[in-house]
C-alpha atoms as a PDB file:
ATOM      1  CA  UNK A   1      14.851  20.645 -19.580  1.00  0.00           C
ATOM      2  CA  UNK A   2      15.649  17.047 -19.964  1.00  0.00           C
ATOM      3  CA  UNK A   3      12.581  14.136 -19.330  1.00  0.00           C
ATOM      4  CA  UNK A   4      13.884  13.963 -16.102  1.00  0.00           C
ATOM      5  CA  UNK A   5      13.495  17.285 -14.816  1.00  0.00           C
ATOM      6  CA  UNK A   6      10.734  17.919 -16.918  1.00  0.00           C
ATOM      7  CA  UNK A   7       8.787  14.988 -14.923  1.00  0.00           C
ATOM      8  CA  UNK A   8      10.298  15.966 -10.955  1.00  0.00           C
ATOM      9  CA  UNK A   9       9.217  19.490 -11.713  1.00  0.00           C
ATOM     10  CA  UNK A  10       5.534  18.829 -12.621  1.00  0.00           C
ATOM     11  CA  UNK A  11       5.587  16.614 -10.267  1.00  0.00           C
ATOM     12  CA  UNK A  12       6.744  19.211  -7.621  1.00  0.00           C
ATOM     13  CA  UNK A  13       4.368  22.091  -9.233  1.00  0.00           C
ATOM     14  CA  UNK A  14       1.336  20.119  -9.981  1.00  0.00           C
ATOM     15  CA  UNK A  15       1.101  17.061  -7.581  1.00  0.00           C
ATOM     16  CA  UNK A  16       2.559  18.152  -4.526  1.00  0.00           C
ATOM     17  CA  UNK A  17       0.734  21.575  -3.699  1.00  0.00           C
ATOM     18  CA  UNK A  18      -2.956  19.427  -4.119  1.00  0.00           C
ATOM     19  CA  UNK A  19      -1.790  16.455  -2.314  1.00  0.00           C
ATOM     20  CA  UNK A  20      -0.499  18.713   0.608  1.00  0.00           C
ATOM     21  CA  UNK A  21      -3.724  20.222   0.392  1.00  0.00           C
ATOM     22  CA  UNK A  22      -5.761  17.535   1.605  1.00  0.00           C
ATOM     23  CA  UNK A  23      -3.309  16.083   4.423  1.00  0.00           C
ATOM     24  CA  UNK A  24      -0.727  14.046   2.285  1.00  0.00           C
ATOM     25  CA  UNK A  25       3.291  14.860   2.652  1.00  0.00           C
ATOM     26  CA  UNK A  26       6.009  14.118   0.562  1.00  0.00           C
ATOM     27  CA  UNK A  27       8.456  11.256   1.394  1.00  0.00           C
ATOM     28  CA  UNK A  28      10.373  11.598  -1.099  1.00  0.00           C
ATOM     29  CA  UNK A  29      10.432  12.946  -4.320  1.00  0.00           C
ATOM     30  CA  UNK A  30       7.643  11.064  -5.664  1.00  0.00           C
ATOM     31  CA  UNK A  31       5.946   8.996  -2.935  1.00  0.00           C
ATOM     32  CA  UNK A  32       3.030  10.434  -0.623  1.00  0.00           C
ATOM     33  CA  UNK A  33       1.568   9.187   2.201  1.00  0.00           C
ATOM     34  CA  UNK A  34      -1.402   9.980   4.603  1.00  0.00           C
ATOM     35  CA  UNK A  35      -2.068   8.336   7.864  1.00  0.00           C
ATOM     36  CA  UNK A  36      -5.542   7.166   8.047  1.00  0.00           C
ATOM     37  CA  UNK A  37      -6.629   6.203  11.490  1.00  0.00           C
ATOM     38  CA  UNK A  38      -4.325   2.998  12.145  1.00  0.00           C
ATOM     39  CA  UNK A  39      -2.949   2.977   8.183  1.00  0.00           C
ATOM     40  CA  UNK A  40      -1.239   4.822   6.072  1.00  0.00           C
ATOM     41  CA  UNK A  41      -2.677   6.097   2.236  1.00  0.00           C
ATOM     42  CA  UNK A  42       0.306   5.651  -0.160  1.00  0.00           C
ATOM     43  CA  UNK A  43       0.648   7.350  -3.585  1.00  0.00           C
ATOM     44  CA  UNK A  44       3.557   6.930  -5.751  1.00  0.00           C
ATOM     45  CA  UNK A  45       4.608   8.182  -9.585  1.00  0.00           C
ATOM     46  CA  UNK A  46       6.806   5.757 -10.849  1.00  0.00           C
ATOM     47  CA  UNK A  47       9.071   5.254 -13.838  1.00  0.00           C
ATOM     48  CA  UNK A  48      11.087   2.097 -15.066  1.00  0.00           C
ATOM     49  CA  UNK A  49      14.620   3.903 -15.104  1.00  0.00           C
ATOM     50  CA  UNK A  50      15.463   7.991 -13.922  1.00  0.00           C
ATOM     51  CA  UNK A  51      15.501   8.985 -17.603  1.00  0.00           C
ATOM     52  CA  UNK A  52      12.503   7.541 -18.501  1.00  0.00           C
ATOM     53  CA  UNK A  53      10.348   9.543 -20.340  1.00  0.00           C
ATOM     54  CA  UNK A  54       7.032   7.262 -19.174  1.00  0.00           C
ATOM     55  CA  UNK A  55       5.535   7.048 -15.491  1.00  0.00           C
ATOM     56  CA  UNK A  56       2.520   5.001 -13.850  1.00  0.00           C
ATOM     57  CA  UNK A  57       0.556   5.717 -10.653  1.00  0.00           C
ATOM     58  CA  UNK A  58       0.685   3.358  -7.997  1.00  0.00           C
ATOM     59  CA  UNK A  59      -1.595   3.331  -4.334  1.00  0.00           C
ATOM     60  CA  UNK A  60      -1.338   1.633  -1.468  1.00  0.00           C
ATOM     61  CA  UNK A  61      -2.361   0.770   1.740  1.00  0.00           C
ATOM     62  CA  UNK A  62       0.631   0.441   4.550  1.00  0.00           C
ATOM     63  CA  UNK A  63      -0.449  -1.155   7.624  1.00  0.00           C
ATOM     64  CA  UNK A  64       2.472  -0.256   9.946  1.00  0.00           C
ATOM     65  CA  UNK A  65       1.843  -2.469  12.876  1.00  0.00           C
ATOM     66  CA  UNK A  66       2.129  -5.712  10.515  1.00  0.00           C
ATOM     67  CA  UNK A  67       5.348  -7.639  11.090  1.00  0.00           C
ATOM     68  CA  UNK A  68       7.851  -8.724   8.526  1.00  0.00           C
ATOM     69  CA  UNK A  69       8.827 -12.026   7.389  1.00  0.00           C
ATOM     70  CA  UNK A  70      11.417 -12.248  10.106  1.00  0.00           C
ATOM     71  CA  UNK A  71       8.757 -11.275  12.510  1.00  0.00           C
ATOM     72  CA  UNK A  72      10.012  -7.584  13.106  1.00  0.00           C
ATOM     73  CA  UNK A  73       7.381  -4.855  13.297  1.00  0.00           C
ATOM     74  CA  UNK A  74       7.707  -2.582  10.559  1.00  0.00           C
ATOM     75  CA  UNK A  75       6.452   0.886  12.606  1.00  0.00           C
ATOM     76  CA  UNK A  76       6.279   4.150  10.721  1.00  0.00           C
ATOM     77  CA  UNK A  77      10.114   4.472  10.145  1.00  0.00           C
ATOM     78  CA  UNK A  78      10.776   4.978   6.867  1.00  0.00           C
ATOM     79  CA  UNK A  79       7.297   4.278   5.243  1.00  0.00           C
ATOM     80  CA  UNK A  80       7.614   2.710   2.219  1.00  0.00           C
ATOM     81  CA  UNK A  81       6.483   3.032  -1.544  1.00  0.00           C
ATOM     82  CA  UNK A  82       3.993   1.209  -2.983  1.00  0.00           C
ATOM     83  CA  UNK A  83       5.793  -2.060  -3.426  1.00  0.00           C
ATOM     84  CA  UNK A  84       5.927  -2.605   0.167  1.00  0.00           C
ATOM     85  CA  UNK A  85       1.892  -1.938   0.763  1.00  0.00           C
ATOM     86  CA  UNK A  86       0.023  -4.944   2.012  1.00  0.00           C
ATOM     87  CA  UNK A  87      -2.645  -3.441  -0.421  1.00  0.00           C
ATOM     88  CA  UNK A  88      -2.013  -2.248  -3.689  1.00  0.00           C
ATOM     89  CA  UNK A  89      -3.834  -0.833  -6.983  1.00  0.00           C
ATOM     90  CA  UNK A  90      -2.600   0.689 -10.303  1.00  0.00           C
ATOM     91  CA  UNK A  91      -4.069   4.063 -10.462  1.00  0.00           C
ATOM     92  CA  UNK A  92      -4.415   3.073 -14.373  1.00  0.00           C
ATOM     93  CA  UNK A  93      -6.548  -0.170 -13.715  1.00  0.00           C
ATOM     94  CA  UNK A  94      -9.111   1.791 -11.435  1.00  0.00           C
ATOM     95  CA  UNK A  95      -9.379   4.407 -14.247  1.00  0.00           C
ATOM     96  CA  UNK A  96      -9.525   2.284 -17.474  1.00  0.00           C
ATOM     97  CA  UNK A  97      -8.892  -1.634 -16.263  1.00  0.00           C
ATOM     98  CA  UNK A  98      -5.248  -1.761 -17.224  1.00  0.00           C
ATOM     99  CA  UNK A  99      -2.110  -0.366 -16.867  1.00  0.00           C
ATOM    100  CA  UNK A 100      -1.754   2.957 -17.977  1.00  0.00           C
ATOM    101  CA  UNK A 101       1.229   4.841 -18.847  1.00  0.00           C
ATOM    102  CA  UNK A 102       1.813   8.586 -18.673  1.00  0.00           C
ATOM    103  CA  UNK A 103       3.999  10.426 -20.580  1.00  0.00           C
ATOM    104  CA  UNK A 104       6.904  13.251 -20.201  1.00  0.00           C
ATOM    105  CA  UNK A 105       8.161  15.549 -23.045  1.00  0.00           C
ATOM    106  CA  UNK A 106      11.109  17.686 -23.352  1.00  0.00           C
ATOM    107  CA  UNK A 107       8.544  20.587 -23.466  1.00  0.00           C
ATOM    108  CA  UNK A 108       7.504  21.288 -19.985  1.00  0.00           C
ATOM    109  CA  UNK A 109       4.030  22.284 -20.869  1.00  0.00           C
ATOM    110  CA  UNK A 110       3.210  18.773 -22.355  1.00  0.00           C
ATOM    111  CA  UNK A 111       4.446  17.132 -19.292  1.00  0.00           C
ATOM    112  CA  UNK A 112       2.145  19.494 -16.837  1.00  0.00           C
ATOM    113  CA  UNK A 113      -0.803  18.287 -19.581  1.00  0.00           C
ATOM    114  CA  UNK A 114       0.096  14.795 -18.564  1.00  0.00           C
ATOM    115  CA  UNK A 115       0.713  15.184 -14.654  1.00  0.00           C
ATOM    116  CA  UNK A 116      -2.646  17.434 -14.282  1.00  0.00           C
ATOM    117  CA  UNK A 117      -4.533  14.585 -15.900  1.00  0.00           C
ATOM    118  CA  UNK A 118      -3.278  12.085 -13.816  1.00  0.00           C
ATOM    119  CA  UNK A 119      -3.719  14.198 -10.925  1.00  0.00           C
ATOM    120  CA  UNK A 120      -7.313  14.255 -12.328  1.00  0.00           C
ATOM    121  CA  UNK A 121      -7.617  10.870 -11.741  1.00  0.00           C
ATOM    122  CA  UNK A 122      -6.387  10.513  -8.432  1.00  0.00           C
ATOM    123  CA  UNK A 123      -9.039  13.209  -7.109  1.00  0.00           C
ATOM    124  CA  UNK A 124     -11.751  11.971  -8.934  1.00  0.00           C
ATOM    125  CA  UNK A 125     -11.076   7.892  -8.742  1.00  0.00           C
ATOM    126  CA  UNK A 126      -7.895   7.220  -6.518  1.00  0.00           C
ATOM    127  CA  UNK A 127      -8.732   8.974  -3.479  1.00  0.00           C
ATOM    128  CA  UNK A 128     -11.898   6.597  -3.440  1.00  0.00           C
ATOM    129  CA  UNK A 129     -10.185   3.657  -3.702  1.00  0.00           C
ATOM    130  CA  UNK A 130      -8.108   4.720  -1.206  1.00  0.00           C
ATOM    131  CA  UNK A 131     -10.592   5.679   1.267  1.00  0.00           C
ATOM    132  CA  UNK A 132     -12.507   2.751   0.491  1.00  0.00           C
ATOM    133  CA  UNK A 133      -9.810   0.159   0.876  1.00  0.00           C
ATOM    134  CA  UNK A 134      -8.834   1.792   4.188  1.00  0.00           C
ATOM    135  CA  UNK A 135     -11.791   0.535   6.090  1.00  0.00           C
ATOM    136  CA  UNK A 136     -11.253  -2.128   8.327  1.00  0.00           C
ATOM    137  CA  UNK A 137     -14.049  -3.950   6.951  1.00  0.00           C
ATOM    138  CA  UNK A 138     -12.791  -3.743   3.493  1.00  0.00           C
ATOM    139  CA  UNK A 139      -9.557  -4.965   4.325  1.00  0.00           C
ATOM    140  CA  UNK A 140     -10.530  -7.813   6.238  1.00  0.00           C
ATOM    141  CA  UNK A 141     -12.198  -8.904   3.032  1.00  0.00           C
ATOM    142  CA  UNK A 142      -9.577  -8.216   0.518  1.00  0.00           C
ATOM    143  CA  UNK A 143      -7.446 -10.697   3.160  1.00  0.00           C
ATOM    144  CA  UNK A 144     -10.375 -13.149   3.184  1.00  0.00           C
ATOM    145  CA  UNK A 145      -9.959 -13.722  -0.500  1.00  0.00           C
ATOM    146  CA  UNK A 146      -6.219 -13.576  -0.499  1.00  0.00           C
ATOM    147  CA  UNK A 147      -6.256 -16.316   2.257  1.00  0.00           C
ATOM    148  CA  UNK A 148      -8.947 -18.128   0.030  1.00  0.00           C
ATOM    149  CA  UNK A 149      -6.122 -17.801  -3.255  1.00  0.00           C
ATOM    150  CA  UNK A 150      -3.578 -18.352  -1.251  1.00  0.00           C
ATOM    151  CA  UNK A 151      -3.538 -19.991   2.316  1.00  0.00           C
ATOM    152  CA  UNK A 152       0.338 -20.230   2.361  1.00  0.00           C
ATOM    153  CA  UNK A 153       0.988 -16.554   1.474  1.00  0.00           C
ATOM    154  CA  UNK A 154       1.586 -15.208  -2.187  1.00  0.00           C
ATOM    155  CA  UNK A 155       5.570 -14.537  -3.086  1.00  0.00           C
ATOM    156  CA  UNK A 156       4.630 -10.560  -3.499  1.00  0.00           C
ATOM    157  CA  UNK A 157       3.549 -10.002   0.085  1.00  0.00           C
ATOM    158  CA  UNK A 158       5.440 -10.049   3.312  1.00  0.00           C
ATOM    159  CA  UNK A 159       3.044 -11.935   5.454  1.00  0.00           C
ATOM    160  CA  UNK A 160       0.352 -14.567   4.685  1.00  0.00           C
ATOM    161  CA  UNK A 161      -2.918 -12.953   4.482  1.00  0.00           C
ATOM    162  CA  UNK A 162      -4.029 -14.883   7.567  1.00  0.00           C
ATOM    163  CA  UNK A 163      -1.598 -13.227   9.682  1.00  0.00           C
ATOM    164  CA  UNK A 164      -3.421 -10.279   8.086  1.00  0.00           C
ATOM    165  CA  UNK A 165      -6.788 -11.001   8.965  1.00  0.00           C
ATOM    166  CA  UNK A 166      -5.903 -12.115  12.429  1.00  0.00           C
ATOM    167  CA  UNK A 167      -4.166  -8.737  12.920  1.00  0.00           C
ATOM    168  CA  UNK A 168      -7.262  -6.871  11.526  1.00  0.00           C
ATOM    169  CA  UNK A 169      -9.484  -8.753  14.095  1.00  0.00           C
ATOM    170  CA  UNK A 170      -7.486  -7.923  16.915  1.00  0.00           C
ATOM    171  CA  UNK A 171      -7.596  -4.228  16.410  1.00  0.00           C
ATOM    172  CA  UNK A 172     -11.155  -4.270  15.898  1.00  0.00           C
ATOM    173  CA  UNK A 173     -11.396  -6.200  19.007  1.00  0.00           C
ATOM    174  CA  UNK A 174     -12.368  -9.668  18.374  1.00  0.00           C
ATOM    175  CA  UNK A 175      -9.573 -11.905  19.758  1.00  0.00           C
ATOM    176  CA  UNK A 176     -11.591 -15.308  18.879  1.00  0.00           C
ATOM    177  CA  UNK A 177     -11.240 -14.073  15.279  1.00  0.00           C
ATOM    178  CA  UNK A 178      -7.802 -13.146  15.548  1.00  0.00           C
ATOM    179  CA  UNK A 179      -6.997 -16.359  17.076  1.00  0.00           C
ATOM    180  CA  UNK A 180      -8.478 -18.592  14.787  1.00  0.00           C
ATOM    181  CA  UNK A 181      -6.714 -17.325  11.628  1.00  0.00           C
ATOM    182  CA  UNK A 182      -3.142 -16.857  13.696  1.00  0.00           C
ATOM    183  CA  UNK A 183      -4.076 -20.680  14.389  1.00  0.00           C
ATOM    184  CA  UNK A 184      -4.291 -21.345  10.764  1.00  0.00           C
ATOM    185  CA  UNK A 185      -1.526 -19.217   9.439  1.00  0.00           C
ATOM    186  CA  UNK A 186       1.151 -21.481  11.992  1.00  0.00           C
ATOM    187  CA  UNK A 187      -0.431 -24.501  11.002  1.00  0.00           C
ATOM    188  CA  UNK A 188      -0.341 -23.715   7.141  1.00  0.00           C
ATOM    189  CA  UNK A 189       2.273 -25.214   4.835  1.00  0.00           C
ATOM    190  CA  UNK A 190       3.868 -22.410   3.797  1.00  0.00           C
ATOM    191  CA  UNK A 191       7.544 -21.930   5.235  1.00  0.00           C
ATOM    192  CA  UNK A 192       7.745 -19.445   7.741  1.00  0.00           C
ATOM    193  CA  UNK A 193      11.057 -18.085  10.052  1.00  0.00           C
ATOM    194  CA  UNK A 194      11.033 -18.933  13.166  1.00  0.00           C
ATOM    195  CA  UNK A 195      11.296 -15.438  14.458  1.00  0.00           C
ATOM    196  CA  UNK A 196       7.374 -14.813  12.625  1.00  0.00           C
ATOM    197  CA  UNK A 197       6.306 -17.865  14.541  1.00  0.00           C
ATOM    198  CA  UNK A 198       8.143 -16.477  17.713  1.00  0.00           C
ATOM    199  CA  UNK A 199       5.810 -13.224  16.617  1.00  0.00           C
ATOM    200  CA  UNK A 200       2.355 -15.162  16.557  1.00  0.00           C
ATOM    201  CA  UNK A 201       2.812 -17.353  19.308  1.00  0.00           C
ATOM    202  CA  UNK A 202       3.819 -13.892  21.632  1.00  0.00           C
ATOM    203  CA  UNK A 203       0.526 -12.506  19.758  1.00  0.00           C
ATOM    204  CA  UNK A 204      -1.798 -15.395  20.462  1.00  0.00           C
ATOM    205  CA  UNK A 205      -0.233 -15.422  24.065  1.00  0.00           C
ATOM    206  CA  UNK A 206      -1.516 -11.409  24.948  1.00  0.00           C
ATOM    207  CA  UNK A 207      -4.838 -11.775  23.634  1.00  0.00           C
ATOM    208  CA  UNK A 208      -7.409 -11.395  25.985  1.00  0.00           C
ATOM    209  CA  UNK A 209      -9.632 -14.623  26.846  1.00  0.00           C
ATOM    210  CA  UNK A 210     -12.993 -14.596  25.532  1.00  0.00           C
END
């Protein structure tokens, strides 16, 4: 077998059976999600090019009822990989505080060495960080400090985190929150399409008064 087949099939044969095990499914070939009460639990293997003979482990948190840049709501069609996650984490940085590459062989028994221990990792470290970061509570925090770094958004993510956190407040049910930070994300300096700001203003419009 070449790398490439080598690395879908231990994929296929080590990955996917455990993963399906505990309530993930297979989008593709090498991303898996989970819904998680209002999110979705994203884990994706992940090579520079189709022959590569290296992969990393990405995770992510997808929060489906977040709206694009153009204001669209994203929905469950077509979850996406990792890139796309309002949240993510490199599955090598939780383990050993960097990024950390796996490797494929032509021999098919090396490559199931390689897969099983970074299947080992996701059980024993990944799944934690997933279920951690999928409390409400947790995220509202992670968007606290990205709205702290960056209170006009950061170029990798869709939104501003402010939209974020004034999403996160409204589906935990505390519209003063959620209209204080929509407040601040259309008065922030960061450019924005008119069709988001159509998006908050419709949002700050069908929240209940306090």
């Amino acid at each position: 077998m070449s790398y490439t087949e080598n690395f879908y099939d231990s994929v296929r044969a080590v990955i996917a059976p455990r993963l399906y095990n505990i309530g993930f499914r297979q989008r593709d070939q090498l991303v898996f999600t989970r819904p998680i009460g209002r999110f979705v639990q994203v884990i994706e293997f992940a090579s520079s090019t189709p022959s590569d003979e290296r992969f990393t482990v990405r995770l992510g948190i997808y929060v489906p009822f977040a709206p694009d840049v153009e204001g669209d709501d994203l929905g469950l069609v077509g979850v996406p990989g990792v890139s796309r996650c309002q949240v993510r984490a490199s599955l090598g940085k939780i383990l050993y505080g960097k990024d950390y590459i796996w490797k494929t062989s032509l021999a098919w028994d090396e490559t199931y060495r390689q897969m099983r221990d970074a299947l080992r990792g996701i059980l024993i470290h990944g799944l934690g960080w997933l279920a951690q970061s999928s409390e409400p509570a947790a995220l509202v925090r992670y968007f606290a400090r990205g709205a702290a770094r960056y209170p006009d958004g950061h170029k990798s993510s869709s939104v501003s985190p402010m939209v974020m956190l004034g999403l996160l407040y409204e589906v935990t049910s505390e519209p003063g929150q959620a209209r204080r930070w929509y407040r601040r994300a259309l008065s922030a300096n960061g450019p924005m399409t008119p069709g988001l700001r159509g998006w908050l203003y419709n949002r700050m419009h069908n929240l209940p008064t306090e």
